[in-house]
C-alpha atoms as a PDB file:
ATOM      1  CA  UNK A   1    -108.016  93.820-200.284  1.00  0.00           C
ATOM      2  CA  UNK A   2    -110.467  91.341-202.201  1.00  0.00           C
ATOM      3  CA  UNK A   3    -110.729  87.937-201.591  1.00  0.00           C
ATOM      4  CA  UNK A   4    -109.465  85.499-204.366  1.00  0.00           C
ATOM      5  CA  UNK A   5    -112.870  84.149-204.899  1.00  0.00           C
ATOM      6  CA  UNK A   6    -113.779  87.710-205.555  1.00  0.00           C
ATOM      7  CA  UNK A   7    -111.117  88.373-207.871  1.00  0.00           C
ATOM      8  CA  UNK A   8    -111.720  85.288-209.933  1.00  0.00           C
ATOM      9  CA  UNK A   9    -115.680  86.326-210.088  1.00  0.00           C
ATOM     10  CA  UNK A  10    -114.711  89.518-211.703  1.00  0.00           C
ATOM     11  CA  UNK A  11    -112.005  88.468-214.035  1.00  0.00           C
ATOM     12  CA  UNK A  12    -114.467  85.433-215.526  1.00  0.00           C
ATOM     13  CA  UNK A  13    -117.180  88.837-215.524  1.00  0.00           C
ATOM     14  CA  UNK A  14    -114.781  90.840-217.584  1.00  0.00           C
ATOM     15  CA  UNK A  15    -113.658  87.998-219.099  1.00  0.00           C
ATOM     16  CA  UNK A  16    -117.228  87.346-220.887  1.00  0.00           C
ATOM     17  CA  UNK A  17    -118.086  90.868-221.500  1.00  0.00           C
ATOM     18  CA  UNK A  18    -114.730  91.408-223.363  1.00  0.00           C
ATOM     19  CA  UNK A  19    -115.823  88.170-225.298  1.00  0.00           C
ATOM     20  CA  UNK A  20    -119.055  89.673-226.127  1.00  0.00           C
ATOM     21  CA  UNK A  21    -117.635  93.009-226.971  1.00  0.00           C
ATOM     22  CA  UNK A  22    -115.093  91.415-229.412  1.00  0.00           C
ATOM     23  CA  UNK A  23    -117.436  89.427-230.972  1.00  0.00           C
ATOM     24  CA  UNK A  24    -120.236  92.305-231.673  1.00  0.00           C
ATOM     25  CA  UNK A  25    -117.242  94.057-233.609  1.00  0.00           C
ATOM     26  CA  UNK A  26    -116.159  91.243-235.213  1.00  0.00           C
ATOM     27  CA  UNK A  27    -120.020  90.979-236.466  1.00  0.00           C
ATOM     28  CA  UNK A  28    -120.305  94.762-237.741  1.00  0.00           C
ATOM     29  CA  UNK A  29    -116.884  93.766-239.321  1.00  0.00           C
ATOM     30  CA  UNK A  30    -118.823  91.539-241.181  1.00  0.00           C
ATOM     31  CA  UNK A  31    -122.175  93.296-242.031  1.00  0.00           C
ATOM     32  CA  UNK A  32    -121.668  93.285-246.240  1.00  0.00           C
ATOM     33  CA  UNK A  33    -120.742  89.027-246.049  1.00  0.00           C
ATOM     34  CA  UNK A  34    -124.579  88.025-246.236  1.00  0.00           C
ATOM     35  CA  UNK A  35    -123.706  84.268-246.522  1.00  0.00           C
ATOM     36  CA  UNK A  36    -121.194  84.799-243.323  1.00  0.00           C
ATOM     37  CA  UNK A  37    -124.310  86.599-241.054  1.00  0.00           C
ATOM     38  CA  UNK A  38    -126.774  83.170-242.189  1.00  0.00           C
ATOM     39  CA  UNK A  39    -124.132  80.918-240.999  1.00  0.00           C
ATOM     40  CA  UNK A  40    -123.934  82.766-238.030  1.00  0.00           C
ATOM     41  CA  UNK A  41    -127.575  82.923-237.163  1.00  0.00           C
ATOM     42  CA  UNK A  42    -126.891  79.336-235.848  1.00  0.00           C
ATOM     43  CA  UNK A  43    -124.352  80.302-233.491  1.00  0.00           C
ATOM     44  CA  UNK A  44    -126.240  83.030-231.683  1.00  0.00           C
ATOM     45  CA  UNK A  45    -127.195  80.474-228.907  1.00  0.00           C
ATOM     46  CA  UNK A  46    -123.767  81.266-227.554  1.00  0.00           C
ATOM     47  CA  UNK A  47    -124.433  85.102-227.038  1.00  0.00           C
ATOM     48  CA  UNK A  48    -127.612  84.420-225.908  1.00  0.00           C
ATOM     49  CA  UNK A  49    -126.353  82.355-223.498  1.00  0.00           C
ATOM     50  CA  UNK A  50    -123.645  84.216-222.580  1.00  0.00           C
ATOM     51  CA  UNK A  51    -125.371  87.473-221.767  1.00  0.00           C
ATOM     52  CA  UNK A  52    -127.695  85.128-219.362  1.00  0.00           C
ATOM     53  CA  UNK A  53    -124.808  84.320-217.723  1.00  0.00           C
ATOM     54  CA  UNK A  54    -123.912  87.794-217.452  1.00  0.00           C
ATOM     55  CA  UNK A  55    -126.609  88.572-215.952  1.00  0.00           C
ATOM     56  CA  UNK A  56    -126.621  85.718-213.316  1.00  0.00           C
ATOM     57  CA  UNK A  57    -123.121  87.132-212.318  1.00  0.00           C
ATOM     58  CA  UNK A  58    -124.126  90.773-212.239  1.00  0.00           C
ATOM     59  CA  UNK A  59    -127.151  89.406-209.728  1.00  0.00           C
ATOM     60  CA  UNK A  60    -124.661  87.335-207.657  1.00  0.00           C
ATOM     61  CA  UNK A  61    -122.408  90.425-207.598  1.00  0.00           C
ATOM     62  CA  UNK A  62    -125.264  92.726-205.910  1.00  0.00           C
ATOM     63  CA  UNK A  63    -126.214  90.004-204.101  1.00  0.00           C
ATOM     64  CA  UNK A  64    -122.723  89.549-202.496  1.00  0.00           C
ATOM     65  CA  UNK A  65    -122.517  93.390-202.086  1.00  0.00           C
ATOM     66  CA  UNK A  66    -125.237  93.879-200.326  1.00  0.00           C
ATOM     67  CA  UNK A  67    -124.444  91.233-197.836  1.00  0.00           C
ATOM     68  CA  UNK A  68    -120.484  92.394-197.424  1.00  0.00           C
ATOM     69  CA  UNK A  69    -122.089  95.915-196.917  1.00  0.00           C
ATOM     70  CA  UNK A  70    -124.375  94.919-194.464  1.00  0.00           C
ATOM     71  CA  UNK A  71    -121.557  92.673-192.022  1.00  0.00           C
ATOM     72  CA  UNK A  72    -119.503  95.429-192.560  1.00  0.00           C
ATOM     73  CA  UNK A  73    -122.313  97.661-191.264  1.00  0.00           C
ATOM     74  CA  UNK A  74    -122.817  95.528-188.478  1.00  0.00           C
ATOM     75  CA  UNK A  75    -118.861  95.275-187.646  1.00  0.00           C
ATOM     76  CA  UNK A  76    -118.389  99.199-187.555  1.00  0.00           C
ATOM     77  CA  UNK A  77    -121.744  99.137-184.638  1.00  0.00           C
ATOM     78  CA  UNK A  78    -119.843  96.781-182.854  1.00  0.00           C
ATOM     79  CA  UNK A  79    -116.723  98.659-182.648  1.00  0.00           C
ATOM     80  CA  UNK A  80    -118.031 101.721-181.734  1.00  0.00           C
ATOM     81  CA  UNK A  81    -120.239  99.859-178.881  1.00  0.00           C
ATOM     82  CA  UNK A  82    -117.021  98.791-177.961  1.00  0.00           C
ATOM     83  CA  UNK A  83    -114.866 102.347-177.934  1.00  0.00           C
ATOM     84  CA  UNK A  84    -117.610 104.110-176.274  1.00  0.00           C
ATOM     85  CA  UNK A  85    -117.767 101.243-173.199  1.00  0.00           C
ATOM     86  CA  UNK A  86    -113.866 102.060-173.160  1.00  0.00           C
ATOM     87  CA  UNK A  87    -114.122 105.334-173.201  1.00  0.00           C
ATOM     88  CA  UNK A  88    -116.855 104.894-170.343  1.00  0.00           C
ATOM     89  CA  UNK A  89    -114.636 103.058-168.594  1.00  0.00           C
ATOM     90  CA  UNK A  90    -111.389 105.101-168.682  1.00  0.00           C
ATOM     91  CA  UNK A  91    -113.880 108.067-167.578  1.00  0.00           C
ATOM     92  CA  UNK A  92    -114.764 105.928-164.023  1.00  0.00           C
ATOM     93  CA  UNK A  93    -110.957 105.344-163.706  1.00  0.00           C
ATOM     94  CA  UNK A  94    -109.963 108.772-164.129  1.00  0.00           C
ATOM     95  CA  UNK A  95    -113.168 110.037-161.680  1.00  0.00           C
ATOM     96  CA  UNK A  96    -112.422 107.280-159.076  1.00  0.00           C
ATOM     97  CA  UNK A  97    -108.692 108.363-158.915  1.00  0.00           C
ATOM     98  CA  UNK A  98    -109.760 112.025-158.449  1.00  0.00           C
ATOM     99  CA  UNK A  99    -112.121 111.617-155.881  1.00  0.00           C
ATOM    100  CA  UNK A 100    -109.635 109.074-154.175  1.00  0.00           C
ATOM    101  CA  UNK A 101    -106.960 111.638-154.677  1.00  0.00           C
ATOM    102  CA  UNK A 102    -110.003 114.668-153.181  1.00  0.00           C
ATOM    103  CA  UNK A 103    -110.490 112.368-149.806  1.00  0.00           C
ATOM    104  CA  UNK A 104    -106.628 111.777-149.048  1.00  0.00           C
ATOM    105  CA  UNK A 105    -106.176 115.923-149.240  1.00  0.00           C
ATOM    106  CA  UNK A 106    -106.028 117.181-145.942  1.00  0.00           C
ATOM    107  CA  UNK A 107    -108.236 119.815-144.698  1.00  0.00           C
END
């Protein structure tokens, strides 16, 4: 399961790129309004913007991969370090109570 923090990250993320989506077709909508298109040249600071923040969260989100990848990585090492020194251990068990078991027989 994802952390909250995660799950906030990517709803603002789709958030934003549902923003920009709606807003490109709302543009092509309006492709034969010249006069609307020159107005709007002054409000392309907020895609511009807004795509650079994309970007800083698509960074972020690799960034954040690669380090839950790599404590994962390290977790799953430890674990196994751990089974096979079990493992080893139930072996000398099982070995000590069979030649324990070999030296009580009588002969």
């Amino acid at each position: 399961m994802m952390k909250k923090n995660r799950l906030i990250f990517y709803a603002v993320f789709g958030a934003l790129h549902l923003f920009i989506f709606l807003f490109s077709l709302y543009m092509d909508s309006q492709k034969e309004n010249f006069q609307f298109l020159i107005q709007m040249q002054g409000k392309i600071w907020m895609l511009k913007y807004g795509s650079l923040i994309l970007l800083v969260m698509f960074a972020t989100n690799v960034i954040l991969h690669y380090r839950d990848n790599r404590r994962n990585n390290g977790e799953k090492e430890k674990l196994t370090t751990e089974l096979n020194t079990l493992k080893a251990k139930l072996y000398d068990l099982n070995e000590a109570k069979s030649s324990a078991s070999q030296a009580n027989l009588p002969k």
